[in-house]
Protein backbone atom coordinates (compact mmCIF):
# COMPACT_ATOMS: atom_id res chain seq x y z
CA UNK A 1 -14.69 -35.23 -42.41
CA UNK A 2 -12.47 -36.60 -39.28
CA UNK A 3 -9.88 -34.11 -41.04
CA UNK A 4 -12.46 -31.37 -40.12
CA UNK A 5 -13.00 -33.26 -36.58
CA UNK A 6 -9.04 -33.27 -36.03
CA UNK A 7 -8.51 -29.95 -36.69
CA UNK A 8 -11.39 -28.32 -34.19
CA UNK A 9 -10.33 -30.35 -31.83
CA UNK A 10 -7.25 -29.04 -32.20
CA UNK A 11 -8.19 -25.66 -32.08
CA UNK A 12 -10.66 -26.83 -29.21
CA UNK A 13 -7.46 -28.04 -27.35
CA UNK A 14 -4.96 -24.84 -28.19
CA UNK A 15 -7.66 -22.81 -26.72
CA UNK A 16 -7.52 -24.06 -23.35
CA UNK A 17 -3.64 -23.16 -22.97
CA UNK A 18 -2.89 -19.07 -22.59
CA UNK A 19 -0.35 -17.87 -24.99
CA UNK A 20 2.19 -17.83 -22.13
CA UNK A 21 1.60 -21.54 -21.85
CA UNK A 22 2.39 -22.06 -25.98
CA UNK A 23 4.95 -19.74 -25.99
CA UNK A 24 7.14 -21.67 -23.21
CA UNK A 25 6.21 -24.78 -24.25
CA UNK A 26 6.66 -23.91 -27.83
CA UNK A 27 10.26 -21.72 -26.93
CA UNK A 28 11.38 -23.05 -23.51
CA UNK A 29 13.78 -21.41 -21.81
CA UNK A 30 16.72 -22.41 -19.74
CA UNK A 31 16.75 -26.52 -21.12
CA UNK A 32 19.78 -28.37 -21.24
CA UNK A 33 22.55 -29.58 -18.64
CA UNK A 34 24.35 -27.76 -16.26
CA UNK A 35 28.02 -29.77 -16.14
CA UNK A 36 29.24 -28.35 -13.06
CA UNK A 37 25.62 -28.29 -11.16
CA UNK A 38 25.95 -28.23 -7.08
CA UNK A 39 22.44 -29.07 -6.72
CA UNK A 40 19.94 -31.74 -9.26
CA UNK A 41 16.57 -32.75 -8.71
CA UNK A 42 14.51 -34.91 -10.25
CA UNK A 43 10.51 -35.65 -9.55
CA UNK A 44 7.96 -38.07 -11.77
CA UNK A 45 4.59 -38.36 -11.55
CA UNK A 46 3.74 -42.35 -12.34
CA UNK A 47 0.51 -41.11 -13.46
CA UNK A 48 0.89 -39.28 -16.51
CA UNK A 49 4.50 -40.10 -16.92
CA UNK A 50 5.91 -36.90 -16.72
CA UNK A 51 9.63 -36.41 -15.34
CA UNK A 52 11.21 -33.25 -14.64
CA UNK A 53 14.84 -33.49 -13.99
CA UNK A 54 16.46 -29.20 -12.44
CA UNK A 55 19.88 -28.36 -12.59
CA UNK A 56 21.57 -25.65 -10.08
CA UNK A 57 24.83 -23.57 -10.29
CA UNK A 58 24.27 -21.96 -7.43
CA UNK A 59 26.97 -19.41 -5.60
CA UNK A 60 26.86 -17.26 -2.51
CA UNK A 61 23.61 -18.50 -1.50
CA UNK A 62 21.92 -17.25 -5.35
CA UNK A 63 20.33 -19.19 -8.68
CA UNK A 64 23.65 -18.00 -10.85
CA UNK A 65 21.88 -20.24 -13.81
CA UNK A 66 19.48 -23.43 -13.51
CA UNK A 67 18.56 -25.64 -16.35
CA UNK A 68 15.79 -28.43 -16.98
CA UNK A 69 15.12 -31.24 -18.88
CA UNK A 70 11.28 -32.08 -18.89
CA UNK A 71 9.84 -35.33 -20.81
CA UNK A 72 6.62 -34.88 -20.54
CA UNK A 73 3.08 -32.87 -22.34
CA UNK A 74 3.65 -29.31 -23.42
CA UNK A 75 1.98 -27.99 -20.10
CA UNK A 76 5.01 -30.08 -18.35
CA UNK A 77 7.31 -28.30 -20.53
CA UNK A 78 6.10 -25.02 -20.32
CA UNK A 79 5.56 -25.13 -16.60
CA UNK A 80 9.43 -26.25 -16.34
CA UNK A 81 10.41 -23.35 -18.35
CA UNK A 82 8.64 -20.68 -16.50
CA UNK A 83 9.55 -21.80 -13.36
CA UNK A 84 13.43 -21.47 -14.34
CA UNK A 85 12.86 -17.87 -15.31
CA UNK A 86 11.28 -17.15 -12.30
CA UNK A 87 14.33 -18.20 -9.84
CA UNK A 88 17.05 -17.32 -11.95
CA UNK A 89 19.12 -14.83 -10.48
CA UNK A 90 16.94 -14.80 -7.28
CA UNK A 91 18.55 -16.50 -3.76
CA UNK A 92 17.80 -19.97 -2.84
CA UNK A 93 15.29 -18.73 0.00
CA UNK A 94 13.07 -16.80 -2.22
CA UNK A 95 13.40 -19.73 -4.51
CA UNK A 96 12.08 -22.37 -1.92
CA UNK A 97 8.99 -20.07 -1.50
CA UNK A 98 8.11 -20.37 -5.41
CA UNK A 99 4.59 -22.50 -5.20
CA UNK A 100 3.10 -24.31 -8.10
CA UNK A 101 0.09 -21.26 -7.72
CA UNK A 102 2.55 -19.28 -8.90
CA UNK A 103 4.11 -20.93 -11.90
CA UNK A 104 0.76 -21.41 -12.84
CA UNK A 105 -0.21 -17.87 -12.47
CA UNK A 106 2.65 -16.72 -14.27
CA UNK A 107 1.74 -18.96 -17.11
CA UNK A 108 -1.67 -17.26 -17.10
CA UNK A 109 -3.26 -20.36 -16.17
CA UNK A 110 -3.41 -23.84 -16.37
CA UNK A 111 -5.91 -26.01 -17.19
CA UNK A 112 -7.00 -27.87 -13.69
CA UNK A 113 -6.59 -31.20 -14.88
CA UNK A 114 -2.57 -30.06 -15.92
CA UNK A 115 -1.90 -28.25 -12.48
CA UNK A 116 -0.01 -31.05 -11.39
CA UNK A 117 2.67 -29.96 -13.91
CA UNK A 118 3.27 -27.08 -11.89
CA UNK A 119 3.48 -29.03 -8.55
CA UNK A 120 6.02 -31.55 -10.46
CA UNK A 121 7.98 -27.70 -11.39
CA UNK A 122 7.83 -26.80 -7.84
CA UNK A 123 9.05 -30.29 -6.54
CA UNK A 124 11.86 -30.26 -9.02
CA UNK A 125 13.20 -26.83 -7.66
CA UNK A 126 12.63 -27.65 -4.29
CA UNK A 127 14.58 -31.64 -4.80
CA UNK A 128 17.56 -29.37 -6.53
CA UNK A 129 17.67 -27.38 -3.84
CA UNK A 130 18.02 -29.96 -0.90
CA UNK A 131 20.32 -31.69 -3.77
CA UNK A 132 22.29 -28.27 -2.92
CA UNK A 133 22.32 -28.12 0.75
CA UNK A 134 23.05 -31.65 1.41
CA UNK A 135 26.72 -31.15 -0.95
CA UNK A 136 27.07 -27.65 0.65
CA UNK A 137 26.74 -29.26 4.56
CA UNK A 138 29.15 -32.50 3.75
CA UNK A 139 31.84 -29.84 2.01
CA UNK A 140 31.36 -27.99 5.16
CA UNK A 141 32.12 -30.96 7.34
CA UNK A 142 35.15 -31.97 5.55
């Protein structure tokens, strides 16, 4: 019987995450280290216990690659991943726009009481980023 009561919840659980969500969390993209990064950020959330840690290679003002690592619940992961893919390549302006909304939205949706795995996403790129500019304005000074 609690085998039974394991497995729907289970199945109760999977089917609040959109296959978006499973599939990043389940295949992340972008993880690891970046060596030679010119801009890290890293962003907790005491409650949960979640910690999202961005790197950035970033040249002539564009994402050239950006890794993550993410301890954290499988929404945590997944929102991570999707938020790499959707900065990659891009410049660092349109990147400072990206919003949790739209992590979430990309994932298909989130359930509300994980959203603030896509504000920790958001916060990571954003910490990278000033990471970035603070190195790029004391090489500048030098």
């Amino acid at each position: 019987m609690t085998g039974q009561i394991m497995k729907r919840n289970k199945e109760d659980n999977m089917a609040l995450y959109s296959e978006k969500v499973m599939d990043h969390f389940r295949n992340p993209r972008n993880v690891g280290v970046i060596e030679d990064a010119n801009g890290i950020g890293e962003v907790g959330n005491a409650k949960c216990g979640d910690i999202m840690k961005m790197y950035l290679k970033i040249e002539d003002d564009v994402i050239k690659d950006v890794k993550f690592e993410t301890f954290g619940c499988g929404s945590a992961i997944a929102s991570s991943s999707m938020a790499t893919e959707l900065i990659k390549g891009k410049p660092v302006s349109d990147a400072m726009q990206l919003t949790n909304k739209a992590v979430a939205e990309a994932l298909d949706g989130l359930p509300d009481y994980k959203m603030h795995c896509s504000v920790l996403a958001e916060e990571a790129i954003r910490s990278a980023i000033e990471d970035y500019k603070k190195s790029a304005e004391k090489t500048a000074q030098q």
